[in-house]
PDB file of N, CA and C in Angstrom:
ATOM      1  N   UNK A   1     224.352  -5.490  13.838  1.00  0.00           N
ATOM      2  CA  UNK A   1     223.340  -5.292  14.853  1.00  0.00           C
ATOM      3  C   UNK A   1     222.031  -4.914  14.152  1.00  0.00           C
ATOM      4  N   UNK A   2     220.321  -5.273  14.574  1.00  0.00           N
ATOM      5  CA  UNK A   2     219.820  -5.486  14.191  1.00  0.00           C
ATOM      6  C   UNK A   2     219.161  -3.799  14.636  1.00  0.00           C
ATOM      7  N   UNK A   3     218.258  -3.324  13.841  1.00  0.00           N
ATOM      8  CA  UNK A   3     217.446  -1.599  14.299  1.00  0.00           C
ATOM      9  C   UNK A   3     217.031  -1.903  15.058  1.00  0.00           C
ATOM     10  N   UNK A   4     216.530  -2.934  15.636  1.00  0.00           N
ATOM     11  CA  UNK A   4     215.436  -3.360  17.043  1.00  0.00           C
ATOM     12  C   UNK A   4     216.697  -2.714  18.343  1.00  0.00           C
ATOM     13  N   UNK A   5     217.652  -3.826  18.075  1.00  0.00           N
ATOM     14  CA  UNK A   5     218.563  -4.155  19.340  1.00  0.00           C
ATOM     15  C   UNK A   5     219.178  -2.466  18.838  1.00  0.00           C
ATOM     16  N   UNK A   6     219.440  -1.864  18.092  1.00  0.00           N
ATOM     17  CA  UNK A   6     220.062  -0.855  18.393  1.00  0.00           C
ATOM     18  C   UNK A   6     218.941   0.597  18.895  1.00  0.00           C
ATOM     19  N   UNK A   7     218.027   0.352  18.615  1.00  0.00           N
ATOM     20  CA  UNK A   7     216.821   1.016  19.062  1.00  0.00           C
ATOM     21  C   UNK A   7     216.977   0.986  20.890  1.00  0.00           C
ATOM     22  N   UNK A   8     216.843  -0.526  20.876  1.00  0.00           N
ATOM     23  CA  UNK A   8     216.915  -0.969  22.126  1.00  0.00           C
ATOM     24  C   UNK A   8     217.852  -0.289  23.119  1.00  0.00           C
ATOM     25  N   UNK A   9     219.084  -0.550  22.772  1.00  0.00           N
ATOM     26  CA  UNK A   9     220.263   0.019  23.409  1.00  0.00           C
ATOM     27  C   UNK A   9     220.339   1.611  23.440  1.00  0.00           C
ATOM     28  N   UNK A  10     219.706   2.371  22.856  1.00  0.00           N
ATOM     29  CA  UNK A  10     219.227   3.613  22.777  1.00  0.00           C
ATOM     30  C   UNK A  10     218.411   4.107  23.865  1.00  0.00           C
ATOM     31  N   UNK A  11     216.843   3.337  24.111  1.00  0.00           N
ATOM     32  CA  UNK A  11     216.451   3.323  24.984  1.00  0.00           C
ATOM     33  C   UNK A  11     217.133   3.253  26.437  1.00  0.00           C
ATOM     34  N   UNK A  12     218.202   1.655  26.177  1.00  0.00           N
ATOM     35  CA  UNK A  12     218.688   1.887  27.644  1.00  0.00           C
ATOM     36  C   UNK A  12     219.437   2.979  28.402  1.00  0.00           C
ATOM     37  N   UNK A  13     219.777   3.342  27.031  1.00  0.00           N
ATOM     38  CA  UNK A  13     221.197   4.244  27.540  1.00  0.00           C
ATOM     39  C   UNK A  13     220.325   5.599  28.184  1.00  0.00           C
ATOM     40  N   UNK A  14     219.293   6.461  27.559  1.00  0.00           N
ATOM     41  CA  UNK A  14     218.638   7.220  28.048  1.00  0.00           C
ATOM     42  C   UNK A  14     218.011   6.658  29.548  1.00  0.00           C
ATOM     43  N   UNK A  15     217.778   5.706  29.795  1.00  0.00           N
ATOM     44  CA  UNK A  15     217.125   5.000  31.145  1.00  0.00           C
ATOM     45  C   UNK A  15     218.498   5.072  32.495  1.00  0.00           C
ATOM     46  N   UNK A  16     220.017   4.964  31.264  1.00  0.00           N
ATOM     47  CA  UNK A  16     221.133   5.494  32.749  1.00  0.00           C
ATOM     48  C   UNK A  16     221.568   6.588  32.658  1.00  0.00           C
ATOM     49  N   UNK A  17     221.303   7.154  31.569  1.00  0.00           N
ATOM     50  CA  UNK A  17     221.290   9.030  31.261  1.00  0.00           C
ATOM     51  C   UNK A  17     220.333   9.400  32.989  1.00  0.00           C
ATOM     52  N   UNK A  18     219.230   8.325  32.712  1.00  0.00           N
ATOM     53  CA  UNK A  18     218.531   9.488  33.805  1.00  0.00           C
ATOM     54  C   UNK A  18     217.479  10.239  32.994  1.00  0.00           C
ATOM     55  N   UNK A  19     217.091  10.117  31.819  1.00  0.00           N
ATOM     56  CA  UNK A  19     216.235  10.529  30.798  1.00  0.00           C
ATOM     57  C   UNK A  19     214.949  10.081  31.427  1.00  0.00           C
ATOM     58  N   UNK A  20     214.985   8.686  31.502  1.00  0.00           N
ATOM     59  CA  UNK A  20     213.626   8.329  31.904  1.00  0.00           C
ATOM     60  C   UNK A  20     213.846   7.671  33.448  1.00  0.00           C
ATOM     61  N   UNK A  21     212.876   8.043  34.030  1.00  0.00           N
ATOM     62  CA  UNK A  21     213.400   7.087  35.844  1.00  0.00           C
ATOM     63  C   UNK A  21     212.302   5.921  35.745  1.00  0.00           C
ATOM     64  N   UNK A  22     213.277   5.391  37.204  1.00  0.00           N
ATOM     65  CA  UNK A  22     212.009   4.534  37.199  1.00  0.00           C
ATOM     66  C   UNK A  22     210.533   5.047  37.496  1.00  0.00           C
ATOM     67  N   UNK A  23     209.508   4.025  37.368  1.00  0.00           N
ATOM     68  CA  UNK A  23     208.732   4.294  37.173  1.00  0.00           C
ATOM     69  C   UNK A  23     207.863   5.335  36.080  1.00  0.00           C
ATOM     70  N   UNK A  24     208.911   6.099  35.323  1.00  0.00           N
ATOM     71  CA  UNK A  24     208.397   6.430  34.343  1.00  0.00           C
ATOM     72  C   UNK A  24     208.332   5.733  32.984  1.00  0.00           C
ATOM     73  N   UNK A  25     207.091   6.253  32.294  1.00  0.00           N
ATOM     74  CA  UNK A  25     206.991   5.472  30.957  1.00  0.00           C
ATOM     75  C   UNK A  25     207.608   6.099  29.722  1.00  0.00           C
ATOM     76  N   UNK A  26     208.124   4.853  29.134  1.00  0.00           N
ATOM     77  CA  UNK A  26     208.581   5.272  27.918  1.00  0.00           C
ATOM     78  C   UNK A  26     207.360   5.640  26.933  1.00  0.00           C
ATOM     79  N   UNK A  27     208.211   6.073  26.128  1.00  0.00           N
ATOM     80  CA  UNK A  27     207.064   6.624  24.357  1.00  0.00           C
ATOM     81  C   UNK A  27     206.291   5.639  24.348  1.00  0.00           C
ATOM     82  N   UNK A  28     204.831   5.324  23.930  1.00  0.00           N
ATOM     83  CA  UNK A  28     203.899   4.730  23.293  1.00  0.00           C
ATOM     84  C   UNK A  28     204.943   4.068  22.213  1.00  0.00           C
ATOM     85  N   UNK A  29     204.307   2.816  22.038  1.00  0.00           N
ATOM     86  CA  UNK A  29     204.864   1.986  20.299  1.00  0.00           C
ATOM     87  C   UNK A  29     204.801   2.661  19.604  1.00  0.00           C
ATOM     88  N   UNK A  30     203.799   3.499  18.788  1.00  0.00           N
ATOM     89  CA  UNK A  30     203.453   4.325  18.147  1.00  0.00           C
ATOM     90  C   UNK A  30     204.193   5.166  17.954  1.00  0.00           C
ATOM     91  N   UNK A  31     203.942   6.010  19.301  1.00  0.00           N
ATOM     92  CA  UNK A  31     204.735   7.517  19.600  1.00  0.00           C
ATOM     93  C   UNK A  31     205.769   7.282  19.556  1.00  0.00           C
ATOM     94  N   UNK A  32     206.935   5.968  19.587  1.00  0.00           N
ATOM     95  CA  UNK A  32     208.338   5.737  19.558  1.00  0.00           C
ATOM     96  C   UNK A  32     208.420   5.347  17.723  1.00  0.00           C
ATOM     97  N   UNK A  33     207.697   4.810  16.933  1.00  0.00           N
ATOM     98  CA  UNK A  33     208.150   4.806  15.652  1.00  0.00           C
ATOM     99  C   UNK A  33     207.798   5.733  14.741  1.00  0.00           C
ATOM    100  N   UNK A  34     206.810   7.069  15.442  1.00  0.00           N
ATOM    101  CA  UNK A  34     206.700   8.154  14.641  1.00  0.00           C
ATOM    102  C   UNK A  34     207.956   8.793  14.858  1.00  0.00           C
ATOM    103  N   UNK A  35     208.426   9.139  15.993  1.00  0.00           N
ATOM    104  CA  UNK A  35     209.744  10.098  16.550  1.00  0.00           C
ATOM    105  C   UNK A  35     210.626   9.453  15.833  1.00  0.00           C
ATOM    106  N   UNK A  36     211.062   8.536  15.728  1.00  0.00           N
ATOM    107  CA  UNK A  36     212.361   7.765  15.322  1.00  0.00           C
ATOM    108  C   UNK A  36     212.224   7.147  13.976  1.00  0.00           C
ATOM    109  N   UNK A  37     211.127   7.013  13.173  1.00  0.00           N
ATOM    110  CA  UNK A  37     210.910   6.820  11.786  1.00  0.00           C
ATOM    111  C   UNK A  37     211.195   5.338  11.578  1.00  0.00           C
ATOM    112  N   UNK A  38     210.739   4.765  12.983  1.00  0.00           N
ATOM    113  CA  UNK A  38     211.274   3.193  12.366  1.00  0.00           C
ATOM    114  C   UNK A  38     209.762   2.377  12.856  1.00  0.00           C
ATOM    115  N   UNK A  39     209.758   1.317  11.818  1.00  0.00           N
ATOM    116  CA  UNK A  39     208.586   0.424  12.372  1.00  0.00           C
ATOM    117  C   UNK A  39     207.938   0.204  13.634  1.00  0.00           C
ATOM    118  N   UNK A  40     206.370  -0.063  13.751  1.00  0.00           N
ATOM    119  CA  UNK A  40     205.361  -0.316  14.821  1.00  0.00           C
ATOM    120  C   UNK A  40     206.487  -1.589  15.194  1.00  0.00           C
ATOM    121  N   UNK A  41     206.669  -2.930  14.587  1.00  0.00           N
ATOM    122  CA  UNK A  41     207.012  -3.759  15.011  1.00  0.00           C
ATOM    123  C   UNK A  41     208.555  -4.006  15.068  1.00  0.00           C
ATOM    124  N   UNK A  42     209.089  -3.011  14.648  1.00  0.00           N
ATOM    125  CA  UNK A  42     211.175  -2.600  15.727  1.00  0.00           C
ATOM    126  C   UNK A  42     210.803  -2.347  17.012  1.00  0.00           C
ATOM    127  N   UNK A  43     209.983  -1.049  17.233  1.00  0.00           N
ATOM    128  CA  UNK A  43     209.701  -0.879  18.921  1.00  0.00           C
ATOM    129  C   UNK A  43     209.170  -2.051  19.527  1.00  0.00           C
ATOM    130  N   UNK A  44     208.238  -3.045  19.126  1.00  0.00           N
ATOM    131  CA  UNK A  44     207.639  -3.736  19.771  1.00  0.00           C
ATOM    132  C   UNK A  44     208.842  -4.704  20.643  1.00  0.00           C
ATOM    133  N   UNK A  45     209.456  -4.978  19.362  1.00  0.00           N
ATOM    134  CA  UNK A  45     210.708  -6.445  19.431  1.00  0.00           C
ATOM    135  C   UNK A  45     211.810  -5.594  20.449  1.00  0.00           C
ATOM    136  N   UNK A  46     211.819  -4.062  20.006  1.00  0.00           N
ATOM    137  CA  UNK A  46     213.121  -3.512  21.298  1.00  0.00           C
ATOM    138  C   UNK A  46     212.227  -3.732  22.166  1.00  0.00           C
ATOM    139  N   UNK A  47     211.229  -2.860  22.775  1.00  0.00           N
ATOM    140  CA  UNK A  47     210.746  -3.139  24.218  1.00  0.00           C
ATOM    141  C   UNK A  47     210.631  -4.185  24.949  1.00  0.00           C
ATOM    142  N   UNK A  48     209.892  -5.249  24.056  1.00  0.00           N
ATOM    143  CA  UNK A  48     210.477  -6.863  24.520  1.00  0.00           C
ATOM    144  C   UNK A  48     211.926  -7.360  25.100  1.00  0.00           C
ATOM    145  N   UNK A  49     212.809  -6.576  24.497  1.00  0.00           N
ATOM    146  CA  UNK A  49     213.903  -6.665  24.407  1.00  0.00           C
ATOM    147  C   UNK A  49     214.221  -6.112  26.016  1.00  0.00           C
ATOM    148  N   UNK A  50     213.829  -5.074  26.374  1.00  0.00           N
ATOM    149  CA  UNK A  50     213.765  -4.249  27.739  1.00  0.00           C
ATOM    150  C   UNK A  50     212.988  -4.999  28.874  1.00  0.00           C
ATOM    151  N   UNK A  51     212.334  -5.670  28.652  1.00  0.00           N
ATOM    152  CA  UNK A  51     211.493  -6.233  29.474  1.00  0.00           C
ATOM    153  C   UNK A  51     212.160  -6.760  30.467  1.00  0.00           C
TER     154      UNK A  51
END
């Protein structure tokens, strides 16, 4: 599995945690590869991924 897609699946899982609701926003690109120490362009390709 690729850091994007497992990034990704991270995200989702907090989204059925109930972490984030709808209508709320996730981390900035940015603000998600400073916290998590992984590339501007992993978050980009997970969030795409979420879309």
């Amino acid at each position: 599995m690729k850091l994007y897609e497992k990034f990704a699946n991270d995200v989702e899982r907090l989204i059925r945690q109930g972490v984030y609701r709808h209508g709320d926003r996730v981390p900035s690109v940015r603000q998600a590869s400073q916290q998590h120490r992984i590339s501007i362009t992993t978050v980009l390709h997970a969030y795409l991924l979420l879309e």
